[in-house]
PDB file of N, CA and C in Angstrom:
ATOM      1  N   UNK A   1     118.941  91.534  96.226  1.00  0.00           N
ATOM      2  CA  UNK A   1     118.793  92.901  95.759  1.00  0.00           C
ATOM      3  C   UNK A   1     117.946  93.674  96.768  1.00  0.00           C
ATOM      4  N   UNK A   2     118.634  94.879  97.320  1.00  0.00           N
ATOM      5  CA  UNK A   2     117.978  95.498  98.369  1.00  0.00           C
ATOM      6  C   UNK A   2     117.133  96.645  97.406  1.00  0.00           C
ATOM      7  N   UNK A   3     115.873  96.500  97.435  1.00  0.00           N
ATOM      8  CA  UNK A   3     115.201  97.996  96.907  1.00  0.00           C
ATOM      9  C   UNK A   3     114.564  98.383  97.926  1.00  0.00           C
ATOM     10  N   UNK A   4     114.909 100.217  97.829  1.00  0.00           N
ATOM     11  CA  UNK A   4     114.278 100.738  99.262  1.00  0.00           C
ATOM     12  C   UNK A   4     113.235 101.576  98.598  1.00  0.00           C
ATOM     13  N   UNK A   5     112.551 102.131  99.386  1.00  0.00           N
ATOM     14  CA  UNK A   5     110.647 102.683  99.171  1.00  0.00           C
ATOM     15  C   UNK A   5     110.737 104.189  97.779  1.00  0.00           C
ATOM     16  N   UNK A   6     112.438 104.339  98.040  1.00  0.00           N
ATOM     17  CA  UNK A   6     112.075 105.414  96.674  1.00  0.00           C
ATOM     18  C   UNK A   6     112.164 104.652  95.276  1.00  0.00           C
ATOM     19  N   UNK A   7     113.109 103.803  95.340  1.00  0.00           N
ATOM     20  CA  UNK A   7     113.422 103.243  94.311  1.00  0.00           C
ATOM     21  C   UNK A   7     112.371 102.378  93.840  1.00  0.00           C
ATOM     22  N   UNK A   8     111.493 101.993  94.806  1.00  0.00           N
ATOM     23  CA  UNK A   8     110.169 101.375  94.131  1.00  0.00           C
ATOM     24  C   UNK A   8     109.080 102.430  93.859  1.00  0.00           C
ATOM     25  N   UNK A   9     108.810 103.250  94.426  1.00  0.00           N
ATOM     26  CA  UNK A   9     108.434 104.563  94.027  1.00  0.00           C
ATOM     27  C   UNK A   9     108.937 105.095  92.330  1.00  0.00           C
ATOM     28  N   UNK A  10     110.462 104.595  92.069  1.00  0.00           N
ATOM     29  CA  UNK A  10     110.232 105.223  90.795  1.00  0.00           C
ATOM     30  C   UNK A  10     110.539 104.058  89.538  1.00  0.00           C
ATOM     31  N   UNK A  11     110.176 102.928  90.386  1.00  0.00           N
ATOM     32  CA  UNK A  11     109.809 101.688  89.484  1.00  0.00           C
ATOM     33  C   UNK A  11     108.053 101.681  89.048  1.00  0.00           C
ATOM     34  N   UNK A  12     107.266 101.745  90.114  1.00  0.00           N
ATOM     35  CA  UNK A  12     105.789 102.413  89.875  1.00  0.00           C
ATOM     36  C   UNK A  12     105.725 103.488  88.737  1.00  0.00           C
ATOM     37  N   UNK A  13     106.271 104.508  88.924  1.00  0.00           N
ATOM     38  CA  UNK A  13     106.265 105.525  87.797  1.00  0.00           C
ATOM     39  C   UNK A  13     106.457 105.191  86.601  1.00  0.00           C
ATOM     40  N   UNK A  14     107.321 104.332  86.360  1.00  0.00           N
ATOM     41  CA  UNK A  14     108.337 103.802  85.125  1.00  0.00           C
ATOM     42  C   UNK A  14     106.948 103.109  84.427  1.00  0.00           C
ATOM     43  N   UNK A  15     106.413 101.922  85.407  1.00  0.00           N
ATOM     44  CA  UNK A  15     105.551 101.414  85.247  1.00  0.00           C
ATOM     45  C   UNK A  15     104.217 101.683  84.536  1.00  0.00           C
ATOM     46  N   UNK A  16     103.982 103.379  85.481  1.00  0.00           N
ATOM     47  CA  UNK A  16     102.539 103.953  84.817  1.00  0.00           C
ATOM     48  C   UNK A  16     102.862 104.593  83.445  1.00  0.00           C
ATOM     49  N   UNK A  17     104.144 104.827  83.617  1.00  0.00           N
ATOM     50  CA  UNK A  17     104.575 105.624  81.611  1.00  0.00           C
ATOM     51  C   UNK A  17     104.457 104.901  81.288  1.00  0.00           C
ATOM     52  N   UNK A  18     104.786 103.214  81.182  1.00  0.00           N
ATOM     53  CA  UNK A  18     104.575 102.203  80.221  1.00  0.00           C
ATOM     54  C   UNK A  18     102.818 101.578  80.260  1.00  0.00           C
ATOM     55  N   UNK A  19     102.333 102.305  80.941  1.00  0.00           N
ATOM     56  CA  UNK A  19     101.117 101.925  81.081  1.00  0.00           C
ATOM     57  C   UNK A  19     100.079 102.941  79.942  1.00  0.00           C
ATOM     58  N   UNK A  20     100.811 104.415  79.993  1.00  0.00           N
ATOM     59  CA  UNK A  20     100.242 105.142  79.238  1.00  0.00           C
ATOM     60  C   UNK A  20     101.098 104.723  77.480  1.00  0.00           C
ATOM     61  N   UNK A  21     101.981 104.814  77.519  1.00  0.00           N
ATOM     62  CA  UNK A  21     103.032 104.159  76.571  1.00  0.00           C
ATOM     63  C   UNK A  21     102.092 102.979  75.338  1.00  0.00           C
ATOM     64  N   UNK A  22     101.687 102.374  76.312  1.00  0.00           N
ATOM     65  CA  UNK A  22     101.108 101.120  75.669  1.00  0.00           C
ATOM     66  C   UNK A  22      99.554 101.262  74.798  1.00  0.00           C
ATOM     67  N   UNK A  23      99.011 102.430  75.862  1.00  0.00           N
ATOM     68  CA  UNK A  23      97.983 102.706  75.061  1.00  0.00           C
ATOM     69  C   UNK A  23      97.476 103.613  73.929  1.00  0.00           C
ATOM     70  N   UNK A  24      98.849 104.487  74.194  1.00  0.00           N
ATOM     71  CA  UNK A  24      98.867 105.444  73.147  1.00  0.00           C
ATOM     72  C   UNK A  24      99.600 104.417  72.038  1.00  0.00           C
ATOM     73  N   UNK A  25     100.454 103.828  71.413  1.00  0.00           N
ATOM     74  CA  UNK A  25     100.988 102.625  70.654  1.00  0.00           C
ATOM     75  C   UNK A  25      99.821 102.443  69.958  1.00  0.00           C
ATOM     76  N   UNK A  26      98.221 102.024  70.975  1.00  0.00           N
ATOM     77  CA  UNK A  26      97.049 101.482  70.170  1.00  0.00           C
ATOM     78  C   UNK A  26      96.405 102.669  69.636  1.00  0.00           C
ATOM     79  N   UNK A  27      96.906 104.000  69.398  1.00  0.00           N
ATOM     80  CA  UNK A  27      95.776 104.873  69.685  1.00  0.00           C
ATOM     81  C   UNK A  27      95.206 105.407  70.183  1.00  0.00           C
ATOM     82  N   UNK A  28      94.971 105.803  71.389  1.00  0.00           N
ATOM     83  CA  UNK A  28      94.669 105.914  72.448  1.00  0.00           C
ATOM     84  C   UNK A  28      95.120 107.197  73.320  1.00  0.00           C
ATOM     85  N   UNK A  29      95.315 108.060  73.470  1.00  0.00           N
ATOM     86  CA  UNK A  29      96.059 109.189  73.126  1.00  0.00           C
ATOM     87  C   UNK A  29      95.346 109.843  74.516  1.00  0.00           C
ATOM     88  N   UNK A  30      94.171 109.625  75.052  1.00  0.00           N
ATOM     89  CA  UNK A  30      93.534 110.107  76.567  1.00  0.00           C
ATOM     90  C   UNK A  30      94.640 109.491  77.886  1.00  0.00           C
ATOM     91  N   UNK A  31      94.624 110.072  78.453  1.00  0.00           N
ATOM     92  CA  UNK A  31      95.202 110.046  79.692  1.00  0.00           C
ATOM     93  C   UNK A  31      94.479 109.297  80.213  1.00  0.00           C
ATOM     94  N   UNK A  32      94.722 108.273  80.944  1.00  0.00           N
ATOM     95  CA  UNK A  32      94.437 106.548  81.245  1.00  0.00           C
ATOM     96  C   UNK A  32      94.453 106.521  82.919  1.00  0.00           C
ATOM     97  N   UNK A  33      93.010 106.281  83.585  1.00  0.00           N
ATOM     98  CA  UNK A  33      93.317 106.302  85.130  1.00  0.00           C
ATOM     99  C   UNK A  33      94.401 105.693  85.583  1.00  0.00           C
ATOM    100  N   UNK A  34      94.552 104.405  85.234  1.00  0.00           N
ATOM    101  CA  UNK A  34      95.512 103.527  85.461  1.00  0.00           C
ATOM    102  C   UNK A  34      96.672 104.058  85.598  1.00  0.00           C
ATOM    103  N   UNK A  35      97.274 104.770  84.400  1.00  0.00           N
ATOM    104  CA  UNK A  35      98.348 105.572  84.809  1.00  0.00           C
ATOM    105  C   UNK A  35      98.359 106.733  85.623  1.00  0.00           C
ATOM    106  N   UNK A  36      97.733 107.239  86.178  1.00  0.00           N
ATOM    107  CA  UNK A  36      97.453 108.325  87.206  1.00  0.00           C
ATOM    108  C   UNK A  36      97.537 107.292  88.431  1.00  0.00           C
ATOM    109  N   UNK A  37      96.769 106.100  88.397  1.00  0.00           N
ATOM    110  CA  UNK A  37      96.981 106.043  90.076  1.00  0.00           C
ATOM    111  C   UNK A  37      98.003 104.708  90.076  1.00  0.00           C
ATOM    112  N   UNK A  38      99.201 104.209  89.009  1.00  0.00           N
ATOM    113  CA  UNK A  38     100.243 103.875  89.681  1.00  0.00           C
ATOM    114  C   UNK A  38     101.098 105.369  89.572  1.00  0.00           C
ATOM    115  N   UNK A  39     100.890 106.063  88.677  1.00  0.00           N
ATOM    116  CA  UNK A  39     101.906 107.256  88.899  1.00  0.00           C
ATOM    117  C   UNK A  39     101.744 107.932  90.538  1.00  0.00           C
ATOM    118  N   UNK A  40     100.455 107.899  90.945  1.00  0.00           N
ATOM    119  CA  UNK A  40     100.089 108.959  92.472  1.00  0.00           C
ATOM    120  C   UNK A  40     101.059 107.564  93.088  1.00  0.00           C
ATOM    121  N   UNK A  41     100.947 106.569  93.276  1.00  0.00           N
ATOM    122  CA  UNK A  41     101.605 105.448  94.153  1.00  0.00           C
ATOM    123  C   UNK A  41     102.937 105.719  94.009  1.00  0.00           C
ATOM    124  N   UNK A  42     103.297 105.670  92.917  1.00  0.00           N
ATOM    125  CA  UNK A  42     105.040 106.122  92.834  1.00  0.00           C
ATOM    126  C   UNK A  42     105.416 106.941  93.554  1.00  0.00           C
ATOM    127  N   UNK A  43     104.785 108.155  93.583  1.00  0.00           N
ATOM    128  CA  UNK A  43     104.976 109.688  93.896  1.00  0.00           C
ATOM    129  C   UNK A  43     105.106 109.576  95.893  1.00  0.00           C
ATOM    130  N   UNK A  44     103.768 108.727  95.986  1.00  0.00           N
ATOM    131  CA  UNK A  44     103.229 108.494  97.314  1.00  0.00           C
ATOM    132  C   UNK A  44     104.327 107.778  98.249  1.00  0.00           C
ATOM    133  N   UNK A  45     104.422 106.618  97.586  1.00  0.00           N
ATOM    134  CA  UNK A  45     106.252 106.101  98.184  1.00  0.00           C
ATOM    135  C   UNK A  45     107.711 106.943  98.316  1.00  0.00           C
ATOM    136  N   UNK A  46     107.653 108.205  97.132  1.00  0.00           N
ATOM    137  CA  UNK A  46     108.846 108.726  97.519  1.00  0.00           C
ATOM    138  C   UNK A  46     108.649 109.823  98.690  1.00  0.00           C
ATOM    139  N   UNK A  47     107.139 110.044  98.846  1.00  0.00           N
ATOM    140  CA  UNK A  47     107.226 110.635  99.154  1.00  0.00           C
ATOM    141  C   UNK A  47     107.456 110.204 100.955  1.00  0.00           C
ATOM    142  N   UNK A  48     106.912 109.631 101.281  1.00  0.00           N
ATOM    143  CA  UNK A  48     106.880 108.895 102.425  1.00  0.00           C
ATOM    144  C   UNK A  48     108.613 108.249 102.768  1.00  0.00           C
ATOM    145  N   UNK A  49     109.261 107.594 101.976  1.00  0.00           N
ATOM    146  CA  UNK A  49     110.725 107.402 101.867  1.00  0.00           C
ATOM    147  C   UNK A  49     111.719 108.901 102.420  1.00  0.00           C
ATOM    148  N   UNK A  50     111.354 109.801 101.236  1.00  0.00           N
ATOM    149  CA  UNK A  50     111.450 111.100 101.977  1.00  0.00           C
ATOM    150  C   UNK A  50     111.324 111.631 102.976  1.00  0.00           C
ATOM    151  N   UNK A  51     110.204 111.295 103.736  1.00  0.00           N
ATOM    152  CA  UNK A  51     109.675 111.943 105.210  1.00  0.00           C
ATOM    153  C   UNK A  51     110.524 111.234 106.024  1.00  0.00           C
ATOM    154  N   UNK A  52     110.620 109.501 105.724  1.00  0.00           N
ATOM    155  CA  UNK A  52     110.913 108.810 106.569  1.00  0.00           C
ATOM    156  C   UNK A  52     112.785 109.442 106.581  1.00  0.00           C
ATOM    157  N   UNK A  53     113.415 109.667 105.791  1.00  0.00           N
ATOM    158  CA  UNK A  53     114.556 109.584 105.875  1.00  0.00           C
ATOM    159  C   UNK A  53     114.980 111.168 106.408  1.00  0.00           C
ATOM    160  N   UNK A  54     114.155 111.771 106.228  1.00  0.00           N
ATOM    161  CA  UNK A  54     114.656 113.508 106.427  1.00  0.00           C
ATOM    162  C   UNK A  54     113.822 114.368 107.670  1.00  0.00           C
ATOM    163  N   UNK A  55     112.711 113.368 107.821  1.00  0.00           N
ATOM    164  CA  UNK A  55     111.920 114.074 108.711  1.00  0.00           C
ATOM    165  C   UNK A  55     111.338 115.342 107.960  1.00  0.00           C
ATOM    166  N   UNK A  56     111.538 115.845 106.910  1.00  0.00           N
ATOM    167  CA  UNK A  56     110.391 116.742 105.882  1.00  0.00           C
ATOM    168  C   UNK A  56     110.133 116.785 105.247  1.00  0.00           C
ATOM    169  N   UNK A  57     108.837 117.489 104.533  1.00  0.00           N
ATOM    170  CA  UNK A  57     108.058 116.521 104.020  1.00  0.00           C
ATOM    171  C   UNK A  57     108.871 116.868 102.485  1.00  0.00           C
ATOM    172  N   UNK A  58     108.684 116.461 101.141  1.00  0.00           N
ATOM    173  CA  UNK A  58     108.937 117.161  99.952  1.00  0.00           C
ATOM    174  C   UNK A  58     107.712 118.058  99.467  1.00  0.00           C
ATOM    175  N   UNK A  59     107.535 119.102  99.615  1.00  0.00           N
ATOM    176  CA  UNK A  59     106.695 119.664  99.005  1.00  0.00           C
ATOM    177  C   UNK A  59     106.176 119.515  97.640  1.00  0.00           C
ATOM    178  N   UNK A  60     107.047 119.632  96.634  1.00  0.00           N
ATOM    179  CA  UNK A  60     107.491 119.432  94.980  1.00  0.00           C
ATOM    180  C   UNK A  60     106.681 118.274  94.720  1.00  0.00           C
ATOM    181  N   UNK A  61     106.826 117.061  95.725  1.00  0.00           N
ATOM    182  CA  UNK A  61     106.435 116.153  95.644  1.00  0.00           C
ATOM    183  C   UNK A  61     104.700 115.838  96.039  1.00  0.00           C
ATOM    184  N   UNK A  62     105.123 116.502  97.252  1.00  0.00           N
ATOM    185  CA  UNK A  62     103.354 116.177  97.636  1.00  0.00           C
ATOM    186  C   UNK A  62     102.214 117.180  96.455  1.00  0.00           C
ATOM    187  N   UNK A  63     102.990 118.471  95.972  1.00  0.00           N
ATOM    188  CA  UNK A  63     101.931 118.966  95.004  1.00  0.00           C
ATOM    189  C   UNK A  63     101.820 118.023  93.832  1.00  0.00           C
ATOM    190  N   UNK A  64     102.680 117.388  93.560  1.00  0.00           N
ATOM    191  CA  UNK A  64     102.452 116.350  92.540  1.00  0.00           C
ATOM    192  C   UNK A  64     101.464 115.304  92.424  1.00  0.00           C
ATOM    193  N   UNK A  65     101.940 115.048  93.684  1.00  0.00           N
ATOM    194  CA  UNK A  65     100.780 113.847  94.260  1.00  0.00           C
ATOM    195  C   UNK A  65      98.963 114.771  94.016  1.00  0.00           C
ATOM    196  N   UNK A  66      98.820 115.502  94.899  1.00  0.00           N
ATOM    197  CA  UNK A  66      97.728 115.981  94.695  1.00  0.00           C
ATOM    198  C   UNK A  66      97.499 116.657  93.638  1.00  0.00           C
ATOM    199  N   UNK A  67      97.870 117.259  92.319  1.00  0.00           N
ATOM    200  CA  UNK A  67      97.983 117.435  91.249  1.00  0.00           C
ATOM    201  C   UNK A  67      97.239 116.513  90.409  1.00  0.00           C
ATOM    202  N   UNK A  68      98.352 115.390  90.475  1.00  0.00           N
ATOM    203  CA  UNK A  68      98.118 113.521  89.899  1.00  0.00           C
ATOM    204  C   UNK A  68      96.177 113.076  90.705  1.00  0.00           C
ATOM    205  N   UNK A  69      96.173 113.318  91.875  1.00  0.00           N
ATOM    206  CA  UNK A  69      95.199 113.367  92.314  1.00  0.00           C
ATOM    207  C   UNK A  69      93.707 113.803  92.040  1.00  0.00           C
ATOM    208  N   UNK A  70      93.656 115.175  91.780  1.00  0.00           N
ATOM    209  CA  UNK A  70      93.104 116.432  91.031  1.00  0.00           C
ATOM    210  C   UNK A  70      92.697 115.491  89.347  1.00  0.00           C
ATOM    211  N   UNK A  71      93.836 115.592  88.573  1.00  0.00           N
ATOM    212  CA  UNK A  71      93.209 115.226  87.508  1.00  0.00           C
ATOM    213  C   UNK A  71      92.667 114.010  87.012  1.00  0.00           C
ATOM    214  N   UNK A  72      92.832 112.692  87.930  1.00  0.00           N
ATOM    215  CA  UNK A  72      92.102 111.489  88.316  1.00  0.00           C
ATOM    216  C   UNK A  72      90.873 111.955  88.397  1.00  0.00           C
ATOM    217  N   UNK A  73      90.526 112.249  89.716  1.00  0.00           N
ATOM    218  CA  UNK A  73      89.004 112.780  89.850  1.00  0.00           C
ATOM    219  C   UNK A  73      88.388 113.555  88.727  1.00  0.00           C
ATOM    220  N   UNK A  74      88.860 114.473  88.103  1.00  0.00           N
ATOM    221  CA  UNK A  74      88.550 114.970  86.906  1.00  0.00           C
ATOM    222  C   UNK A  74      87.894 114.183  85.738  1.00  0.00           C
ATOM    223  N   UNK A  75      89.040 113.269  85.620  1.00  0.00           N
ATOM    224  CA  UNK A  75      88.852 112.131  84.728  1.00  0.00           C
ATOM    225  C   UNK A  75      87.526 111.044  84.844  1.00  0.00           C
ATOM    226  N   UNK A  76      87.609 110.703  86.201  1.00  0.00           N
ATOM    227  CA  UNK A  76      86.176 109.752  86.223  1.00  0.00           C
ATOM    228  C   UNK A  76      85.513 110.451  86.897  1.00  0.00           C
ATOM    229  N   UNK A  77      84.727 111.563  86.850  1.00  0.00           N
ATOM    230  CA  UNK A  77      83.961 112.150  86.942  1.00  0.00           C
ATOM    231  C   UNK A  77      83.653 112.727  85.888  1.00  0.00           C
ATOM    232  N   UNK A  78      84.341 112.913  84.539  1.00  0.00           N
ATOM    233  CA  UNK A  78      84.213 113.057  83.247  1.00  0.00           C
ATOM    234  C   UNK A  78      83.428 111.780  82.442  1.00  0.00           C
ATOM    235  N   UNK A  79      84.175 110.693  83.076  1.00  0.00           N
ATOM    236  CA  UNK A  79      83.695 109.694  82.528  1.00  0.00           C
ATOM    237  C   UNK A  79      82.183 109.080  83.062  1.00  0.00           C
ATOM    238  N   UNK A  80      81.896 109.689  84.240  1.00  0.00           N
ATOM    239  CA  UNK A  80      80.823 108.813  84.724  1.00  0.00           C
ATOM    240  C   UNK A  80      79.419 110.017  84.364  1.00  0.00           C
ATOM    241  N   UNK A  81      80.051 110.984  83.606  1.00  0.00           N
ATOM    242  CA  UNK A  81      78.466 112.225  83.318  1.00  0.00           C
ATOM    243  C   UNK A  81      78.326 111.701  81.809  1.00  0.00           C
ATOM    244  N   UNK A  82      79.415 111.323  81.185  1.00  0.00           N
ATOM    245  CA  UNK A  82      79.633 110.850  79.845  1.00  0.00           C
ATOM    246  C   UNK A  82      78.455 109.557  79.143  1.00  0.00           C
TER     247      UNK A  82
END
């Protein structure tokens, strides 16, 4: 089975929804670092797959990434004044 860098890119993603998935199930209902930084990794592979294959960059994508980025830091920096 050949998987190339997007398609694991949106196996990561799949991954971090089931990561948030799982904790909301318990209750849990906060937005979960864990899922932010396999979701930024997902994002980060297509995005790079992208560059590599087109030579430009995805924009859509990279604001995502830094978006996903943005509210990480938010998050444990919330958590560490807490």
């Amino acid at each position: 089975m050949d998987i190339n860098m997007a398609s694991a890119g949106l196996v990561l993603i799949m991954a971090a929804w089931f990561i948030q998935l799982v904790f909301s199930l318990k209750g849990n209902f906060r937005i979960q670092p864990a899922f932010i930084v396999c979701y930024m990794a997902g994002v980060l592979l297509m995005i790079v797959s992208d560059y590599l294959a087109t030579s430009v960059l995805s924009y859509f994508e990279a604001l995502t990434f830094i978006a996903s980025g943005i509210v990480l830091a938010r998050i444990l920096t919330a958590q560490e004044s807490a």
